[in-house]
PDB file of N, CA and C in Angstrom:
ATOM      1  N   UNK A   1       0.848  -1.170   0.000  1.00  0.00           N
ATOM      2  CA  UNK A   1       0.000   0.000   0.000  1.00  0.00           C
ATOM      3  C   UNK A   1       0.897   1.237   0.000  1.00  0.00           C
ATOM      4  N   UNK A   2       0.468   2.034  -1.079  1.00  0.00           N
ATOM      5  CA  UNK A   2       1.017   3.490  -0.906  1.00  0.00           C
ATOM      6  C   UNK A   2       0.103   4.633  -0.447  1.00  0.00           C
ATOM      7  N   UNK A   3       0.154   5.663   0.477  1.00  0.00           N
ATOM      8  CA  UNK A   3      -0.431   6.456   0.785  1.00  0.00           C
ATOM      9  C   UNK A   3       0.418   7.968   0.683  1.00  0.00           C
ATOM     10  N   UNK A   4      -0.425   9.004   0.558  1.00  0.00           N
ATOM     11  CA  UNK A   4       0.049  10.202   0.298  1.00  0.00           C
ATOM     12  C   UNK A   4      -1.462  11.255   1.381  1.00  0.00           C
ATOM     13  N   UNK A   5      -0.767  12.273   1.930  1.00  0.00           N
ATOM     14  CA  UNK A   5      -1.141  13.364   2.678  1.00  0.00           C
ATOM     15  C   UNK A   5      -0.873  14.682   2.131  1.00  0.00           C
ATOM     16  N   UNK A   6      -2.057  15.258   2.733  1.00  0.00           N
ATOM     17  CA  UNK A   6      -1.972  16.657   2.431  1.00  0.00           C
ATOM     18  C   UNK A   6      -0.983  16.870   3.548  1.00  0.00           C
ATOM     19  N   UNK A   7      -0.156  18.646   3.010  1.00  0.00           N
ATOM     20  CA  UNK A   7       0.980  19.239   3.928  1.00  0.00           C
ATOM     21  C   UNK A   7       0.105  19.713   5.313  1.00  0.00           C
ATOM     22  N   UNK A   8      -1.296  20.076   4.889  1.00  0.00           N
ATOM     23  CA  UNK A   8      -2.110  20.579   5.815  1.00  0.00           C
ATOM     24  C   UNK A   8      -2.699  20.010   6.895  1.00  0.00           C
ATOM     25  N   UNK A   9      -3.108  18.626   6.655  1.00  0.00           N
ATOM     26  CA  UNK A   9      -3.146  17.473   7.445  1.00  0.00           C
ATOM     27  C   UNK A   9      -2.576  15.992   7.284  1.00  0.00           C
ATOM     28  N   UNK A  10      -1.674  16.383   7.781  1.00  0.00           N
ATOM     29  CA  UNK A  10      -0.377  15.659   7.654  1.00  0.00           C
ATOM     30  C   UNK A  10      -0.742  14.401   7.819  1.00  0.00           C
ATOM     31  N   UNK A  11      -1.466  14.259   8.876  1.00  0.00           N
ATOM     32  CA  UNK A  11      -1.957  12.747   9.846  1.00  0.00           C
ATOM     33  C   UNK A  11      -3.092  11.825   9.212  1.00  0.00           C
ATOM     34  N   UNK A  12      -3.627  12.783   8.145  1.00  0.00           N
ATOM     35  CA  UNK A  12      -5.205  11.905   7.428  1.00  0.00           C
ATOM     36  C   UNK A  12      -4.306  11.035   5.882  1.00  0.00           C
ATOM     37  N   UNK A  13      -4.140  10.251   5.929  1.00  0.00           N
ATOM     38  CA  UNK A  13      -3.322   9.435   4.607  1.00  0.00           C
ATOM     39  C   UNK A  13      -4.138   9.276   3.917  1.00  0.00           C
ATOM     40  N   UNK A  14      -4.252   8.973   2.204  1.00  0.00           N
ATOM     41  CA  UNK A  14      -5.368   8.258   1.352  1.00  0.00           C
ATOM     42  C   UNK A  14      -4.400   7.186   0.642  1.00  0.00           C
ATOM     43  N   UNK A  15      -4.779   6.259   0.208  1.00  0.00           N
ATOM     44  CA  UNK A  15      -4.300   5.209  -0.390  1.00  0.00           C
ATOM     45  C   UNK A  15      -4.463   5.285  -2.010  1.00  0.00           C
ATOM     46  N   UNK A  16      -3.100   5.945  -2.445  1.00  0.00           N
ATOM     47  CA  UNK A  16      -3.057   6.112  -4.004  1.00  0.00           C
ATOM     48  C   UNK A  16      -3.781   5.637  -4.798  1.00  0.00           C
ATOM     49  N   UNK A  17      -3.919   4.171  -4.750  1.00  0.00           N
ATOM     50  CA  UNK A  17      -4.685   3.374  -5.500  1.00  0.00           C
ATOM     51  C   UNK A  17      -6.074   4.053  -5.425  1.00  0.00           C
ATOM     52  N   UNK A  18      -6.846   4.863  -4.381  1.00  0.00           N
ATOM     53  CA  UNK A  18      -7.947   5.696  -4.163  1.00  0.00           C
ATOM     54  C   UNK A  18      -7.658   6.677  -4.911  1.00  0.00           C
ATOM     55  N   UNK A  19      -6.551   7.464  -4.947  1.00  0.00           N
ATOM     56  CA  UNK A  19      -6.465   8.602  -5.275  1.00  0.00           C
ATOM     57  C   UNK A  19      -6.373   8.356  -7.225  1.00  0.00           C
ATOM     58  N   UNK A  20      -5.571   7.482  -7.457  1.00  0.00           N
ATOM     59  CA  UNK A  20      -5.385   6.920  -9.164  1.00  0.00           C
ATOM     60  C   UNK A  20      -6.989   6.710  -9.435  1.00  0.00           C
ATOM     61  N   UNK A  21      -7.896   6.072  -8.900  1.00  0.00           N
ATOM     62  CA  UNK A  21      -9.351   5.614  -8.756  1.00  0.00           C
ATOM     63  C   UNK A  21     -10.124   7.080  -9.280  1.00  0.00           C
ATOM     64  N   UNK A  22      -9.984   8.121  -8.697  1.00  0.00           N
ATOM     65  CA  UNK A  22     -10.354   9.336  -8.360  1.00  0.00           C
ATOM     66  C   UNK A  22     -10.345  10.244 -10.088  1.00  0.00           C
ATOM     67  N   UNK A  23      -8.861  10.129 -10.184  1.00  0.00           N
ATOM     68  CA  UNK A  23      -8.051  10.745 -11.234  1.00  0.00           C
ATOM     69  C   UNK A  23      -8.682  10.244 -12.527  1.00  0.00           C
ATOM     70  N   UNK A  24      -8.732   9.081 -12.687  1.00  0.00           N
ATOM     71  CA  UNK A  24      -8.963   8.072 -13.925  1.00  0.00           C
ATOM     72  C   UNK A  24     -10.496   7.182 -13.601  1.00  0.00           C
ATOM     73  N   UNK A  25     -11.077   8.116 -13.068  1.00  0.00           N
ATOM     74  CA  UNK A  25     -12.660   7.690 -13.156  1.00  0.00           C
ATOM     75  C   UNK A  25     -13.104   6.363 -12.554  1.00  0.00           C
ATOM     76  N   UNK A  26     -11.895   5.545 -12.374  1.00  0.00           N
ATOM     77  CA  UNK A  26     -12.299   3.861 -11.807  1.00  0.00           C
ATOM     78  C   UNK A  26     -13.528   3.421 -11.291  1.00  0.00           C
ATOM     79  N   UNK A  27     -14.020   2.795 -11.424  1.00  0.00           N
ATOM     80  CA  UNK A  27     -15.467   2.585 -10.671  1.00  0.00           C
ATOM     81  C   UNK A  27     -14.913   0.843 -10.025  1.00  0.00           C
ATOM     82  N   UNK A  28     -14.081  -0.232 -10.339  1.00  0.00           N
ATOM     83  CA  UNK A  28     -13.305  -1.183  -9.672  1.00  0.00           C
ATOM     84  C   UNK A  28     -12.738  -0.654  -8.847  1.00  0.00           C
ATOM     85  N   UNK A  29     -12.831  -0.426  -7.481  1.00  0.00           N
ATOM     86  CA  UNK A  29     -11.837  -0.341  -6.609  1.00  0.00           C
ATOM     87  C   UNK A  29     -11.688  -0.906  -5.588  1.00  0.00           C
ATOM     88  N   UNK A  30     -11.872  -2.582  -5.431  1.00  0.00           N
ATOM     89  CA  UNK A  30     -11.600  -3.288  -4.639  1.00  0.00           C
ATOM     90  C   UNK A  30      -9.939  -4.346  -5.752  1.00  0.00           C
ATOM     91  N   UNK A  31      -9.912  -3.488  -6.621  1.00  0.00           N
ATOM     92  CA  UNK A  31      -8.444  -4.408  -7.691  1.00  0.00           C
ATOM     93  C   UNK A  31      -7.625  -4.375  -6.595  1.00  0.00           C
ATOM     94  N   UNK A  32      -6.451  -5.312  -7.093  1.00  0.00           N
ATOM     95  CA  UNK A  32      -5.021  -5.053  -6.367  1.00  0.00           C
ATOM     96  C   UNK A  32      -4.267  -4.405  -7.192  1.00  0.00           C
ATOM     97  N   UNK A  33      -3.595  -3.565  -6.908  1.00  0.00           N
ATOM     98  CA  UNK A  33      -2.746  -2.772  -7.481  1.00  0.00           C
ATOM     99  C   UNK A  33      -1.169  -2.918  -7.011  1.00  0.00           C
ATOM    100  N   UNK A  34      -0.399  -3.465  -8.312  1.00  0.00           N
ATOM    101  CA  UNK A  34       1.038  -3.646  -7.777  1.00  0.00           C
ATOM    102  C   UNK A  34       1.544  -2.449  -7.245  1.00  0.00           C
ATOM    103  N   UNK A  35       2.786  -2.308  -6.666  1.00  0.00           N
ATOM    104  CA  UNK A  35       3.426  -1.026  -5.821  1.00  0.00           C
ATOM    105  C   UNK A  35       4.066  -0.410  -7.018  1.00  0.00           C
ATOM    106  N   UNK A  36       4.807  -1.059  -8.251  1.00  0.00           N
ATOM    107  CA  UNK A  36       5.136  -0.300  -9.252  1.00  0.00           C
ATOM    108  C   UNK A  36       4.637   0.190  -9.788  1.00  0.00           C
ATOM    109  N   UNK A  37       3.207   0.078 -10.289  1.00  0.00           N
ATOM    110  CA  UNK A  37       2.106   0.435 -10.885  1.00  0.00           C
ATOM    111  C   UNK A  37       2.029   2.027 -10.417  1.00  0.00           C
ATOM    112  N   UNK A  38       1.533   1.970  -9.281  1.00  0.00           N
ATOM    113  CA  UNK A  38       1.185   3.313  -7.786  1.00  0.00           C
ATOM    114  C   UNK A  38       2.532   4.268  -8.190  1.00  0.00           C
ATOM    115  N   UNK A  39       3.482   3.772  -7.849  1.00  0.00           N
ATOM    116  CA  UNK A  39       4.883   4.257  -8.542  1.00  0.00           C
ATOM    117  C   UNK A  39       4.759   5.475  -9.288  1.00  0.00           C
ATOM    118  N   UNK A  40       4.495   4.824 -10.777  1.00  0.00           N
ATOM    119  CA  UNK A  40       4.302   4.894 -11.806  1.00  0.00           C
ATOM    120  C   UNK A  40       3.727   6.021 -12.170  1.00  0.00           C
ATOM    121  N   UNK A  41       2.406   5.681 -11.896  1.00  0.00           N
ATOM    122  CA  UNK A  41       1.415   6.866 -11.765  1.00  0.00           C
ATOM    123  C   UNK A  41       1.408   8.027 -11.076  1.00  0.00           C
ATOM    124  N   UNK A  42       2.006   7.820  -9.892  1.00  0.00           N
ATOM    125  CA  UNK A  42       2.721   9.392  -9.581  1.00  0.00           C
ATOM    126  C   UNK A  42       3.298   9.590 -10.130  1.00  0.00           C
ATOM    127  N   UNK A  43       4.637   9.194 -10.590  1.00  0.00           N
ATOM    128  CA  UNK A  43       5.673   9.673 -11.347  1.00  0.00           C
ATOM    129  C   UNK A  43       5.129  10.460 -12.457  1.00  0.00           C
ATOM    130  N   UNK A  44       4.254   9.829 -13.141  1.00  0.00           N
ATOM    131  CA  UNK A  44       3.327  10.611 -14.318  1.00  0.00           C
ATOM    132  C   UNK A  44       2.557  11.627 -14.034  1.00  0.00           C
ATOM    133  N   UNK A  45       1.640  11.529 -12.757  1.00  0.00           N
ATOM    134  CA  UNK A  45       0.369  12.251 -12.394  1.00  0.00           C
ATOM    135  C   UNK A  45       1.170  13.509 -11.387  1.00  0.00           C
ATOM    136  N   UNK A  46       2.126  13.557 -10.755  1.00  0.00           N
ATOM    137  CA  UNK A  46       2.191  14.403  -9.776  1.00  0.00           C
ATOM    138  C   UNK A  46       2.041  15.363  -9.690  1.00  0.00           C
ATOM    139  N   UNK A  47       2.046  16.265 -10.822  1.00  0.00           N
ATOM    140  CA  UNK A  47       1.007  17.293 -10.759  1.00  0.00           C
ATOM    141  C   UNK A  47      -0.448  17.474 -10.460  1.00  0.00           C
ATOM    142  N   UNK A  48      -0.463  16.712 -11.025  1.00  0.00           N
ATOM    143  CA  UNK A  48      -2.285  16.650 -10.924  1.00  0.00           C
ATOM    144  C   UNK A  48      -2.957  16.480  -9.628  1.00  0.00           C
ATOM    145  N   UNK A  49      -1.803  15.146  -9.116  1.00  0.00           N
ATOM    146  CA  UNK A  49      -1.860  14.836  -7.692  1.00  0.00           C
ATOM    147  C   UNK A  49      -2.119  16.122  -6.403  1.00  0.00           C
ATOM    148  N   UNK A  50      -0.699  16.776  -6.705  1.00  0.00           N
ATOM    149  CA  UNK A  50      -0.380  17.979  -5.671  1.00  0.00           C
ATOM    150  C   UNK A  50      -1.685  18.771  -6.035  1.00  0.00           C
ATOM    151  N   UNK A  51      -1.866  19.187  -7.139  1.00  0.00           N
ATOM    152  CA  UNK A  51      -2.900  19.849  -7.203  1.00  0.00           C
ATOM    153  C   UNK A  51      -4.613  19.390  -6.585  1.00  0.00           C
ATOM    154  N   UNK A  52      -4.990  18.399  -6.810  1.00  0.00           N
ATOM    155  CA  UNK A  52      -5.846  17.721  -5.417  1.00  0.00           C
ATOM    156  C   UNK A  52      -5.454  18.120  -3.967  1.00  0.00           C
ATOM    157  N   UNK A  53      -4.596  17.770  -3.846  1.00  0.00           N
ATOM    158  CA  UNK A  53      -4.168  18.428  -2.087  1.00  0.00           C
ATOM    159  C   UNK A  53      -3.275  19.563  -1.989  1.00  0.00           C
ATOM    160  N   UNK A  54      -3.676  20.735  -2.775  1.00  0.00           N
ATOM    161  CA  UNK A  54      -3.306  21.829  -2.279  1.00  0.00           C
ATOM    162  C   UNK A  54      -4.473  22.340  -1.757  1.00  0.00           C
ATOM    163  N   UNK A  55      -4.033  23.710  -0.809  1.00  0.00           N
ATOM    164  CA  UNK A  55      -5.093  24.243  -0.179  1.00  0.00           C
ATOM    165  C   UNK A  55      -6.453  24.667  -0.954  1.00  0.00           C
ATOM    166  N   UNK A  56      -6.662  24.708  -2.261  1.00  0.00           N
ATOM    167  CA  UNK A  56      -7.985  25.099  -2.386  1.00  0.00           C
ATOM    168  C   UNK A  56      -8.515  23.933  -3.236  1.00  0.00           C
ATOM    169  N   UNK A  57      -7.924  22.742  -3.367  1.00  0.00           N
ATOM    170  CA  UNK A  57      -8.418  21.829  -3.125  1.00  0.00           C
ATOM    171  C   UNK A  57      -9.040  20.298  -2.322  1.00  0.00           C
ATOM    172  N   UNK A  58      -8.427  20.479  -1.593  1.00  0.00           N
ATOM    173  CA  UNK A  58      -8.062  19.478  -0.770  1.00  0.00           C
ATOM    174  C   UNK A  58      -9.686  19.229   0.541  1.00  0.00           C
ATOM    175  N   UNK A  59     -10.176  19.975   0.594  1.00  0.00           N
ATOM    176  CA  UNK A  59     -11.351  19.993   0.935  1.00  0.00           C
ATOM    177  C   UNK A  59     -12.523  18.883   0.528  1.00  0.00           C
ATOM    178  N   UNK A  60     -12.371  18.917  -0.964  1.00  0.00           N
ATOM    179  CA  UNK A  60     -13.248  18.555  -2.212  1.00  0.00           C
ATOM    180  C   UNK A  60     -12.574  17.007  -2.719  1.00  0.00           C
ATOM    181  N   UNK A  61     -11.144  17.299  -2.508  1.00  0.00           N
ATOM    182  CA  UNK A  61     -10.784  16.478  -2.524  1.00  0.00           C
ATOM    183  C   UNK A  61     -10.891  15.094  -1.702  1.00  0.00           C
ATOM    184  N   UNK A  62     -10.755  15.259  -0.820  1.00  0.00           N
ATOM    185  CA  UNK A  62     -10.816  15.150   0.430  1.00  0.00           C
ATOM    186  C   UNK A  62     -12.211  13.717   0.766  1.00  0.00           C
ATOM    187  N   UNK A  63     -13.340  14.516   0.641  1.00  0.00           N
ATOM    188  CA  UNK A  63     -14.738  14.094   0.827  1.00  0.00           C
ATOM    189  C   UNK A  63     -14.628  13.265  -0.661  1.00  0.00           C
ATOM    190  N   UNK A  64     -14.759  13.612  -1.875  1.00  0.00           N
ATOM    191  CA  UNK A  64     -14.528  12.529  -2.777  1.00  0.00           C
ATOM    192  C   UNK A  64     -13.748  11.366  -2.350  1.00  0.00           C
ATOM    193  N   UNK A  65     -12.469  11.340  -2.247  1.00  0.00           N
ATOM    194  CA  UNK A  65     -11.268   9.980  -1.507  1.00  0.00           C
ATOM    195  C   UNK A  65     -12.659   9.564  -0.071  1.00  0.00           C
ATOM    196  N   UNK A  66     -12.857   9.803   0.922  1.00  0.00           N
ATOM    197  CA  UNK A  66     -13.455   9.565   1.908  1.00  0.00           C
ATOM    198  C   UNK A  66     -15.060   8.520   1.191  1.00  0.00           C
ATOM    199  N   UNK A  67     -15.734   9.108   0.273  1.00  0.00           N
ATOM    200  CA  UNK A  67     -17.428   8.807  -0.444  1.00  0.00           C
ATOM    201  C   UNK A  67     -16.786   7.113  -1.106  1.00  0.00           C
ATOM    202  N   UNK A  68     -15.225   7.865  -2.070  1.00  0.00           N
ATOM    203  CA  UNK A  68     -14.652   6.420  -2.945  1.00  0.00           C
ATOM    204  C   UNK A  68     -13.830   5.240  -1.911  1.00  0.00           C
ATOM    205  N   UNK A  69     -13.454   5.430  -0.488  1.00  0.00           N
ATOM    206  CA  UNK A  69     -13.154   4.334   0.778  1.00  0.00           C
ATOM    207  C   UNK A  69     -14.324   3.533   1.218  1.00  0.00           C
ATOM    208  N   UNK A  70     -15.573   4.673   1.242  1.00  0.00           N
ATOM    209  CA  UNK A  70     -16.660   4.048   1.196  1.00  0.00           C
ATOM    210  C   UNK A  70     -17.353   2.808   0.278  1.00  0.00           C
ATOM    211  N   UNK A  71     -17.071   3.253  -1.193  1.00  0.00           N
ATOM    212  CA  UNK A  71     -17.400   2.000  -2.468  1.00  0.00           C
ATOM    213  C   UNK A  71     -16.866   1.019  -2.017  1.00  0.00           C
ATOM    214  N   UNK A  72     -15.336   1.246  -1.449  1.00  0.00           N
ATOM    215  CA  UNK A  72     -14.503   0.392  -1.659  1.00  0.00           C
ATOM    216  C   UNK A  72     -14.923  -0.815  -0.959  1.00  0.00           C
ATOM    217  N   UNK A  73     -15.056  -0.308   0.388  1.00  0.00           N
ATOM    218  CA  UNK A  73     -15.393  -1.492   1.290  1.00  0.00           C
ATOM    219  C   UNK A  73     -16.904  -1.963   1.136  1.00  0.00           C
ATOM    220  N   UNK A  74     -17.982  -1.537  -0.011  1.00  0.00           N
ATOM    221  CA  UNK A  74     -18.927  -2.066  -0.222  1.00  0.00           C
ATOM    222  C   UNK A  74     -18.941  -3.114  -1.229  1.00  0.00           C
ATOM    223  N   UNK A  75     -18.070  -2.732  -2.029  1.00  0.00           N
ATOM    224  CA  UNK A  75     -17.073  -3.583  -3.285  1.00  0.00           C
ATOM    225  C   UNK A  75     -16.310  -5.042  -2.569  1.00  0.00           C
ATOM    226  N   UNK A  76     -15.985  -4.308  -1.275  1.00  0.00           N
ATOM    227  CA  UNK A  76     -15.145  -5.630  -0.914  1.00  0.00           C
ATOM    228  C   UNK A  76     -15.680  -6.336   0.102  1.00  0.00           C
ATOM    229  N   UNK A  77     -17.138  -6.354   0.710  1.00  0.00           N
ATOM    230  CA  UNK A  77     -17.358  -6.647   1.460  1.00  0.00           C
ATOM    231  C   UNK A  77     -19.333  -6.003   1.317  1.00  0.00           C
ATOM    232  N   UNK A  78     -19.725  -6.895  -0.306  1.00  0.00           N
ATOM    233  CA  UNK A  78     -21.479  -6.548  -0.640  1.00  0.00           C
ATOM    234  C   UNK A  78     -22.119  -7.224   0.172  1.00  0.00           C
ATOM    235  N   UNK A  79     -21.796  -7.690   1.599  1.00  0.00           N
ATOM    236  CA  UNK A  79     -23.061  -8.487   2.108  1.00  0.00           C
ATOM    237  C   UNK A  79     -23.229  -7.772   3.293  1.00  0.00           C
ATOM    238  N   UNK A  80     -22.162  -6.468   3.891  1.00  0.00           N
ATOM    239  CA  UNK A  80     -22.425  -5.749   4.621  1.00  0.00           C
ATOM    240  C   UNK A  80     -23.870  -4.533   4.201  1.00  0.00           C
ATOM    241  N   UNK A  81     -24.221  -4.255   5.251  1.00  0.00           N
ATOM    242  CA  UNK A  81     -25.710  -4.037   5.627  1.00  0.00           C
ATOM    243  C   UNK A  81     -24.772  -2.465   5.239  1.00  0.00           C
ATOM    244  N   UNK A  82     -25.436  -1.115   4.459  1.00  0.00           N
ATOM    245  CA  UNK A  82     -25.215   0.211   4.192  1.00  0.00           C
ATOM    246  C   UNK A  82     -25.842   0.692   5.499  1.00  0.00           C
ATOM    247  N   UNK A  83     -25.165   1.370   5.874  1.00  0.00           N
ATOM    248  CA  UNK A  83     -26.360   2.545   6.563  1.00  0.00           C
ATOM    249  C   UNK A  83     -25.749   3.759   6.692  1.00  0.00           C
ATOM    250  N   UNK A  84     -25.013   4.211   5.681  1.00  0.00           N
ATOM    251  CA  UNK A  84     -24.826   5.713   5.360  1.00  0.00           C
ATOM    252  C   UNK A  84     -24.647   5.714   3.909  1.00  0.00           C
TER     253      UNK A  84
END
């Protein structure tokens, strides 16, 4: 697992593979994703990236990554009962 933080809240991590999910529309996001892959895609995306978690985004950002952790674990786990 790779994770990346805003400078602003240092302590809240998202898991790239969420954040690549985000970027590139994914609607699969219970895949495994190799670590080179994650790599990769920063190496390519990091602009785009930083720009998600700079200050006038990162808000927006933020609650999207948080709504798509949510799929995730409904994706990985459909026999759990929703209740948000």
């Amino acid at each position: 697992m790779l994770d990346v933080s805003s400078v602003g809240e240092p302590n809240n991590w998202f898991d790239v593979a969420l954040v690549k999910a985000l970027i590139e529309r994914e609607s699969e996001l219970n895949k495994t994703a190799e670590i080179f892959s994650l790599i990769t895609f920063l190496v390519q995306k990091l602009e785009t990236v930083e720009a998600l978690f700079d200050s006038n985004s990162y808000n927006s950002t933020k609650k999207k990554l948080e709504e798509l952790e949510h799929k995730r674990v409904f994706q990985m786990f459909p026999n759990l009962k929703q209740e948000y």
